[in-house]
C-alpha atoms as a PDB file:
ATOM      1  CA  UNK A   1      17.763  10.654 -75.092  1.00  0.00           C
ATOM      2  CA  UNK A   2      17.788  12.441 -71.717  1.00  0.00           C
ATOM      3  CA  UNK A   3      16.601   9.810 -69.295  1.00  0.00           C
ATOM      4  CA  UNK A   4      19.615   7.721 -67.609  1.00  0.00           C
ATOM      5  CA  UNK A   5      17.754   4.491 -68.667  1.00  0.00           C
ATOM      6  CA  UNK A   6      18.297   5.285 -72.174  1.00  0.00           C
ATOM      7  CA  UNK A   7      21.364   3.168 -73.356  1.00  0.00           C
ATOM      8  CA  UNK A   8      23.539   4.154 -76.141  1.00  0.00           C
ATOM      9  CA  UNK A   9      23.597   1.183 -77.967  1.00  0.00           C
ATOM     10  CA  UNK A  10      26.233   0.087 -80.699  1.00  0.00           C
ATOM     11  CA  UNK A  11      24.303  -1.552 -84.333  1.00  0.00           C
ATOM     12  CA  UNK A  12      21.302   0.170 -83.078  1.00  0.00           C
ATOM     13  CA  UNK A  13      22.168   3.744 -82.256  1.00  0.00           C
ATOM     14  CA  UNK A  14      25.471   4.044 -84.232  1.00  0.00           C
ATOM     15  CA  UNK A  15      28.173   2.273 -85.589  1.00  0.00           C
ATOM     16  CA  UNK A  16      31.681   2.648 -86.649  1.00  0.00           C
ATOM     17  CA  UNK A  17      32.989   3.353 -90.194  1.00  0.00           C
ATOM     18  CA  UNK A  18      36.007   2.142 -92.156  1.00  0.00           C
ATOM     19  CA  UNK A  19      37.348   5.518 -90.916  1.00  0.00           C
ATOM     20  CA  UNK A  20      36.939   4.809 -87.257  1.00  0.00           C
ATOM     21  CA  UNK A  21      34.183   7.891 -87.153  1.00  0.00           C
ATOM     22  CA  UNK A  22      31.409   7.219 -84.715  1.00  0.00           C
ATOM     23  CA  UNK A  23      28.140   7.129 -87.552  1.00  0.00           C
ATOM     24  CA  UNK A  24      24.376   8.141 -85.609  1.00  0.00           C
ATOM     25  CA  UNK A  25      21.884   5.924 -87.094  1.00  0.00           C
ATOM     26  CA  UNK A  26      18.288   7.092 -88.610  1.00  0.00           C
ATOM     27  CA  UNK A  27      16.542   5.097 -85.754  1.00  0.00           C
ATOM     28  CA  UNK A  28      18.491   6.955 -83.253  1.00  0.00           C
ATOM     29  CA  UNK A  29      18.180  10.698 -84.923  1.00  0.00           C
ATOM     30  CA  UNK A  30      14.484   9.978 -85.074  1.00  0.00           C
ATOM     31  CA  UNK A  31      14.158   9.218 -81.241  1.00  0.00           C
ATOM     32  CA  UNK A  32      16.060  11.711 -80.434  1.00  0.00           C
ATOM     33  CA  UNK A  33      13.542  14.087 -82.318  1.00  0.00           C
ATOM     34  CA  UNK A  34      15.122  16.990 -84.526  1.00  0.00           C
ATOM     35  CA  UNK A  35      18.081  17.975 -86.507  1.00  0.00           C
ATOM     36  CA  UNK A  36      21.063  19.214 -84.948  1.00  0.00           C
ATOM     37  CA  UNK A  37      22.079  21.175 -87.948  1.00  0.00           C
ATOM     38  CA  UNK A  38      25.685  18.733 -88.355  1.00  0.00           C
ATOM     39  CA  UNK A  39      25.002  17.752 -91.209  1.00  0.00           C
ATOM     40  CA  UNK A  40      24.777  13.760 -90.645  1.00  0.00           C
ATOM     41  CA  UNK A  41      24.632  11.087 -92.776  1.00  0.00           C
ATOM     42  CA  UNK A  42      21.325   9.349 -91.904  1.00  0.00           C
ATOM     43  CA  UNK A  43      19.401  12.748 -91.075  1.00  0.00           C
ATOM     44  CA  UNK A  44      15.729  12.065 -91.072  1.00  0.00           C
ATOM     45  CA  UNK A  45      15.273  15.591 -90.631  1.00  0.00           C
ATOM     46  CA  UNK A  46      16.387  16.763 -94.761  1.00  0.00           C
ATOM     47  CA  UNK A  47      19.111  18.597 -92.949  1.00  0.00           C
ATOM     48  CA  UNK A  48      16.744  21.260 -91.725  1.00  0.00           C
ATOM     49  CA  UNK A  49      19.130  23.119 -89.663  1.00  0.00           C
ATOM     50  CA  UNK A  50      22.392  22.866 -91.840  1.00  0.00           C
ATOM     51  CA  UNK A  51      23.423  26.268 -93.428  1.00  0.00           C
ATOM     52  CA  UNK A  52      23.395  26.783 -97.350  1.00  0.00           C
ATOM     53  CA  UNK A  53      25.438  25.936 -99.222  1.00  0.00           C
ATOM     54  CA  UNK A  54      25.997  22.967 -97.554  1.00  0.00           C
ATOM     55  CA  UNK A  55      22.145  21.863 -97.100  1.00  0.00           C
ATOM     56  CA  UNK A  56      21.668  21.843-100.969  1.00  0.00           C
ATOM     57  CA  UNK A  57      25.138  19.834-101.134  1.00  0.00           C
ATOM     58  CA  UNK A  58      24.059  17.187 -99.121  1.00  0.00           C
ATOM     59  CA  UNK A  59      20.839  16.711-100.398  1.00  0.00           C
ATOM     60  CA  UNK A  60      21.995  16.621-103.677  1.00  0.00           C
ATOM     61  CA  UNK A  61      24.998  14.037-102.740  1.00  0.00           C
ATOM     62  CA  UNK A  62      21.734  12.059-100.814  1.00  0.00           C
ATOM     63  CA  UNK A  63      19.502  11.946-104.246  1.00  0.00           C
ATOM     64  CA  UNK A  64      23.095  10.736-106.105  1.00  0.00           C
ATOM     65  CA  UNK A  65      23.184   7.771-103.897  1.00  0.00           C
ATOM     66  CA  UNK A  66      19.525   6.300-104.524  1.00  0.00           C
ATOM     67  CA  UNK A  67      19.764   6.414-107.887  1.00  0.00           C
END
Protein backbone atom coordinates (compact mmCIF):
# COMPACT_ATOMS: atom_id res chain seq x y z
CA UNK A 1 0.00 0.00 0.00
CA UNK A 2 2.55 2.71 -0.87
CA UNK A 3 1.00 4.50 -3.79
CA UNK A 4 -1.22 7.70 -2.70
CA UNK A 5 -4.09 6.24 -4.86
CA UNK A 6 -4.39 3.40 -2.61
CA UNK A 7 -7.40 4.16 -0.22
CA UNK A 8 -7.71 2.73 3.14
CA UNK A 9 -10.98 1.54 3.01
CA UNK A 10 -13.33 0.63 6.05
CA UNK A 11 -15.37 -3.27 5.49
CA UNK A 12 -12.73 -3.88 3.00
CA UNK A 13 -9.37 -3.16 4.55
CA UNK A 14 -10.38 -3.25 8.27
CA UNK A 15 -13.02 -2.87 10.54
CA UNK A 16 -13.76 -2.08 14.06
CA UNK A 17 -14.33 -4.55 16.94
CA UNK A 18 -16.68 -4.60 19.93
CA UNK A 19 -13.51 -3.26 21.62
CA UNK A 20 -13.12 -0.24 19.44
CA UNK A 21 -9.56 -1.88 18.10
CA UNK A 22 -8.91 -1.08 14.49
CA UNK A 23 -8.98 -5.14 12.98
CA UNK A 24 -6.64 -5.46 9.31
CA UNK A 25 -8.53 -7.71 7.15
CA UNK A 26 -7.00 -10.94 5.20
CA UNK A 27 -7.71 -9.12 1.83
CA UNK A 28 -5.77 -6.22 2.97
CA UNK A 29 -2.63 -8.25 4.68
CA UNK A 30 -2.48 -10.13 1.42
CA UNK A 31 -2.12 -6.91 -0.79
CA UNK A 32 -0.01 -5.56 1.27
CA UNK A 33 2.31 -8.71 0.78
CA UNK A 34 4.08 -10.16 4.03
CA UNK A 35 3.80 -10.51 7.69
CA UNK A 36 4.67 -7.83 9.91
CA UNK A 37 5.49 -10.13 12.72
CA UNK A 38 2.26 -8.40 15.11
CA UNK A 39 0.75 -11.08 15.47
CA UNK A 40 -2.79 -10.24 13.71
CA UNK A 41 -5.82 -11.83 13.65
CA UNK A 42 -6.45 -12.53 9.92
CA UNK A 43 -2.60 -13.17 9.08
CA UNK A 44 -2.39 -14.91 5.78
CA UNK A 45 1.14 -15.17 6.37
CA UNK A 46 0.90 -18.30 9.50
CA UNK A 47 2.45 -15.60 11.59
CA UNK A 48 5.82 -16.04 9.95
CA UNK A 49 7.55 -13.30 11.65
CA UNK A 50 5.98 -13.52 15.25
CA UNK A 51 8.51 -14.77 17.93
CA UNK A 52 7.98 -18.21 19.80
CA UNK A 53 6.22 -18.71 22.05
CA UNK A 54 3.74 -16.65 20.80
CA UNK A 55 3.72 -18.04 17.02
CA UNK A 56 2.80 -21.61 18.31
CA UNK A 57 0.07 -19.79 20.62
CA UNK A 58 -1.63 -18.28 17.96
CA UNK A 59 -1.66 -20.93 15.68
CA UNK A 60 -2.87 -23.16 18.05
CA UNK A 61 -5.75 -20.56 19.30
CA UNK A 62 -6.34 -20.30 15.07
CA UNK A 63 -6.82 -24.35 14.68
CA UNK A 64 -9.28 -24.01 18.10
CA UNK A 65 -11.50 -21.73 16.22
CA UNK A 66 -12.19 -23.92 12.95
CA UNK A 67 -13.02 -26.70 14.67
Amino acid sequence: MNSSNDKFIEGVDFYQNENGYTVLTEKYLLKRGFCCGNGCLHCPYNYKMVAEPYKSELISKRKNEKK
